[in-house]
Protein backbone atom coordinates (compact mmCIF):
# COMPACT_ATOMS: atom_id res chain seq x y z
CA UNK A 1 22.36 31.57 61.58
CA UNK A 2 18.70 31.04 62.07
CA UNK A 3 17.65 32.31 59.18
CA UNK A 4 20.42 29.89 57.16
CA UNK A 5 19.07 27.26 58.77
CA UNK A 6 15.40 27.72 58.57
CA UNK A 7 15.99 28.80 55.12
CA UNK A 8 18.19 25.10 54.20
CA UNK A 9 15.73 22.97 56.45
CA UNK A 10 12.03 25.54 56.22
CA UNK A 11 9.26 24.35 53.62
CA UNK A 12 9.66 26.81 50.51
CA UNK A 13 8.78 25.71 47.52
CA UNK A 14 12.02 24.97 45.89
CA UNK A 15 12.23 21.54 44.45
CA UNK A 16 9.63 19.97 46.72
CA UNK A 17 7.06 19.45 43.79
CA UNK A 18 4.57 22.07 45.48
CA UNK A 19 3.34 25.04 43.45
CA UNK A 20 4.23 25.15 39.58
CA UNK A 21 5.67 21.88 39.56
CA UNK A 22 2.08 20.51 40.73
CA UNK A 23 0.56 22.03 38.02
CA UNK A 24 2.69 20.08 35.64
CA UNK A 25 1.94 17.11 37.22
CA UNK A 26 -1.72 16.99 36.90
CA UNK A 27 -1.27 17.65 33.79
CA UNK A 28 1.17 14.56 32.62
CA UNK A 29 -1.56 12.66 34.37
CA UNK A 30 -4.55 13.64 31.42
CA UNK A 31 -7.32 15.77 31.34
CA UNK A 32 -10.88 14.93 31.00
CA UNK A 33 -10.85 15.28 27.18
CA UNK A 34 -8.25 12.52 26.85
CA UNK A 35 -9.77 10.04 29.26
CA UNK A 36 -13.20 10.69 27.15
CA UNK A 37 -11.31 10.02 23.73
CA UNK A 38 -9.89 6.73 25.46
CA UNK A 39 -13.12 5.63 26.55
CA UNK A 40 -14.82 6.15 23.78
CA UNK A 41 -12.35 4.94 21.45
CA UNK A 42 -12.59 1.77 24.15
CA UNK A 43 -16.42 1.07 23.74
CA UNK A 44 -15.65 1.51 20.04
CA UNK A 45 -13.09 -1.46 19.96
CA UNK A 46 -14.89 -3.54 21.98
CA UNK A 47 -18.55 -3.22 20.23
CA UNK A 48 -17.30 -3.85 16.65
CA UNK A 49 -15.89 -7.21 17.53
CA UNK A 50 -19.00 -8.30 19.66
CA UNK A 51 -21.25 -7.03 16.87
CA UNK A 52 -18.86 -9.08 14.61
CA UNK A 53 -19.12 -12.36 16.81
CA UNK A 54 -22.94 -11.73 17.55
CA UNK A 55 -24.09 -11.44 13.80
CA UNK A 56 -21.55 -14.02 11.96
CA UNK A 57 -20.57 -11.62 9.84
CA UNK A 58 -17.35 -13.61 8.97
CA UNK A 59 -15.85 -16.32 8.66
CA UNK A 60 -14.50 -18.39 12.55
CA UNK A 61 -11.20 -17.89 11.76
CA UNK A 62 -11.27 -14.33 10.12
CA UNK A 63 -13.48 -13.30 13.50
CA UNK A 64 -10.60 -14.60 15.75
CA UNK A 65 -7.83 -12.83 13.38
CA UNK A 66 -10.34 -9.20 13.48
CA UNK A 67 -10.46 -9.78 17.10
CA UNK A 68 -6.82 -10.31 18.08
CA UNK A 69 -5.96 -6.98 15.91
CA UNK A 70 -9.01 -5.12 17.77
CA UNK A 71 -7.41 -6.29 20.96
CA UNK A 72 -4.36 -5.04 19.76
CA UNK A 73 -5.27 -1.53 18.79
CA UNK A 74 -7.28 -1.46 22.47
CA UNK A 75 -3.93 -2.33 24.23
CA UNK A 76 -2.30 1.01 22.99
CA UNK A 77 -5.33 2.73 23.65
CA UNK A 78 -5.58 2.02 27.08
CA UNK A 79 -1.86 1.94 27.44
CA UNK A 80 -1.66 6.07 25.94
CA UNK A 81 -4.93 6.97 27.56
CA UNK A 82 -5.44 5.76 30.87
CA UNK A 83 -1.29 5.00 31.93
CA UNK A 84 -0.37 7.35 30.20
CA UNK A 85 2.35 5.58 28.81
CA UNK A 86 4.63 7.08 25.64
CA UNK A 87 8.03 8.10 25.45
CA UNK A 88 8.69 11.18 27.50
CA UNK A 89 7.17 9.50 30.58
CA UNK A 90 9.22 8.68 33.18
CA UNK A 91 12.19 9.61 30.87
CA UNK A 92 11.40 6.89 28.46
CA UNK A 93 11.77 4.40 30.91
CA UNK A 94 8.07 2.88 31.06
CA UNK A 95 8.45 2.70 26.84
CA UNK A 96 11.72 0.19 27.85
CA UNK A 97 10.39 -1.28 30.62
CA UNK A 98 7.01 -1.97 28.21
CA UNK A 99 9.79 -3.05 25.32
CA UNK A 100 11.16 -5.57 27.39
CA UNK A 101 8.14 -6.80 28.66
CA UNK A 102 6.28 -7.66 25.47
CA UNK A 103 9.93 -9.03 24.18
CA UNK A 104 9.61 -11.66 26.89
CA UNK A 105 6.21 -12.31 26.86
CA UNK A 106 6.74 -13.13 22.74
CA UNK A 107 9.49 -15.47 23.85
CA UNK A 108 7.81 -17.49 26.28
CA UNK A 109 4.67 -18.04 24.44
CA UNK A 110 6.49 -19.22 21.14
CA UNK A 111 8.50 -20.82 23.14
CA UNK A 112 5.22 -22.48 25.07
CA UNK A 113 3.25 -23.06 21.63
CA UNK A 114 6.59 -24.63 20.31
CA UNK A 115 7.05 -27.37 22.95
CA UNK A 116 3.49 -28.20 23.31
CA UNK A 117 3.40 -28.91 19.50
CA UNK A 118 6.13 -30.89 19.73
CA UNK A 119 5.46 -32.66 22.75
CA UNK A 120 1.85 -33.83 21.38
CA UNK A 121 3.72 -34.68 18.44
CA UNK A 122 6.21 -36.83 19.81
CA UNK A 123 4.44 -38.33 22.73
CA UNK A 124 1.55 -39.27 21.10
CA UNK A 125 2.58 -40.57 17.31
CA UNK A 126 -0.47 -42.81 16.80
CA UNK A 127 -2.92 -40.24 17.38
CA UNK A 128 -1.24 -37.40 15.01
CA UNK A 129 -1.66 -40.18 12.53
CA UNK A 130 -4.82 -40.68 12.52
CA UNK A 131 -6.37 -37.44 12.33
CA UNK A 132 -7.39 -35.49 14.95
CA UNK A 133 -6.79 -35.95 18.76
CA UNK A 134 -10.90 -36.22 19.56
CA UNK A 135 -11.46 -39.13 16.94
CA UNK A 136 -8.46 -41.23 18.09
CA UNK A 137 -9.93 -40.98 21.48
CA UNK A 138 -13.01 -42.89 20.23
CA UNK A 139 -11.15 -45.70 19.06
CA UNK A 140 -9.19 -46.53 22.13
CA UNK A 141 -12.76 -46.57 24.02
């Protein structure tokens, strides 16, 4: 009976996450090699776009479109790199959870952008009229 119960309630390694099954997780968590390809790739996307802003090499508004896509790509990398994040971890369930995430964050800044356009534009007719919102400010001073 002792050795039943020692064997149901001792400290082997079945199932506890000690001995092989550590193994594999270190290694779901990166190695060096992949945290050096995210970093680099990191400085990478981040030095192009300050070189880009630094030296005027295009147009404002083609700048803030290069940036935003930089940003973009820099996201995944960090998200794949450093969280580790793609769809066998966690059973797929950090890919949802990210999913739902970006789902809601797209509808609450249209949504924001949307009633703040139409807001200005319906609270403040006289000033839409005339141009922009700085020069009708001069002329009620």
């Amino acid at each position: 009976m002792s050795d039943h119960h020692t064997h149901a309630h001792g400290h082997d390694d079945h199932g506890h996450g000690h001995g092989v099954d550590h193994h594999d997780h270190m290694e779901a968590h990166g190695s060096l090699k992949d945290y050096s390809i995210g970093f680099i790739l990191s400085v990478i996307l981040t030095a192009i776009p300050f070189w880009l802003v630094m030296t005027h090499q295009l147009a404002p508004g083609t700048t803030k479109a290069v940036i935003l896509g930089f940003a973009a790509v820099q996201l995944v990398v960090h998200m794949v790199y450093f969280l580790h994040m793609n769809s066998k971890s966690e059973g797929g369930w950090n890919m949802m959870a990210l999913l739902l995430t970006v789902i809601l964050l797209f509808i609450v800044m249209t949504g924001s952008i949307w009633v703040m356009y139409h807001m200005n534009a319906n609270m403040m007719p006289s000033m839409s009229n005339e141009g922009s919102s700085v020069h009708g400010m001069h002329d009620m001073q």
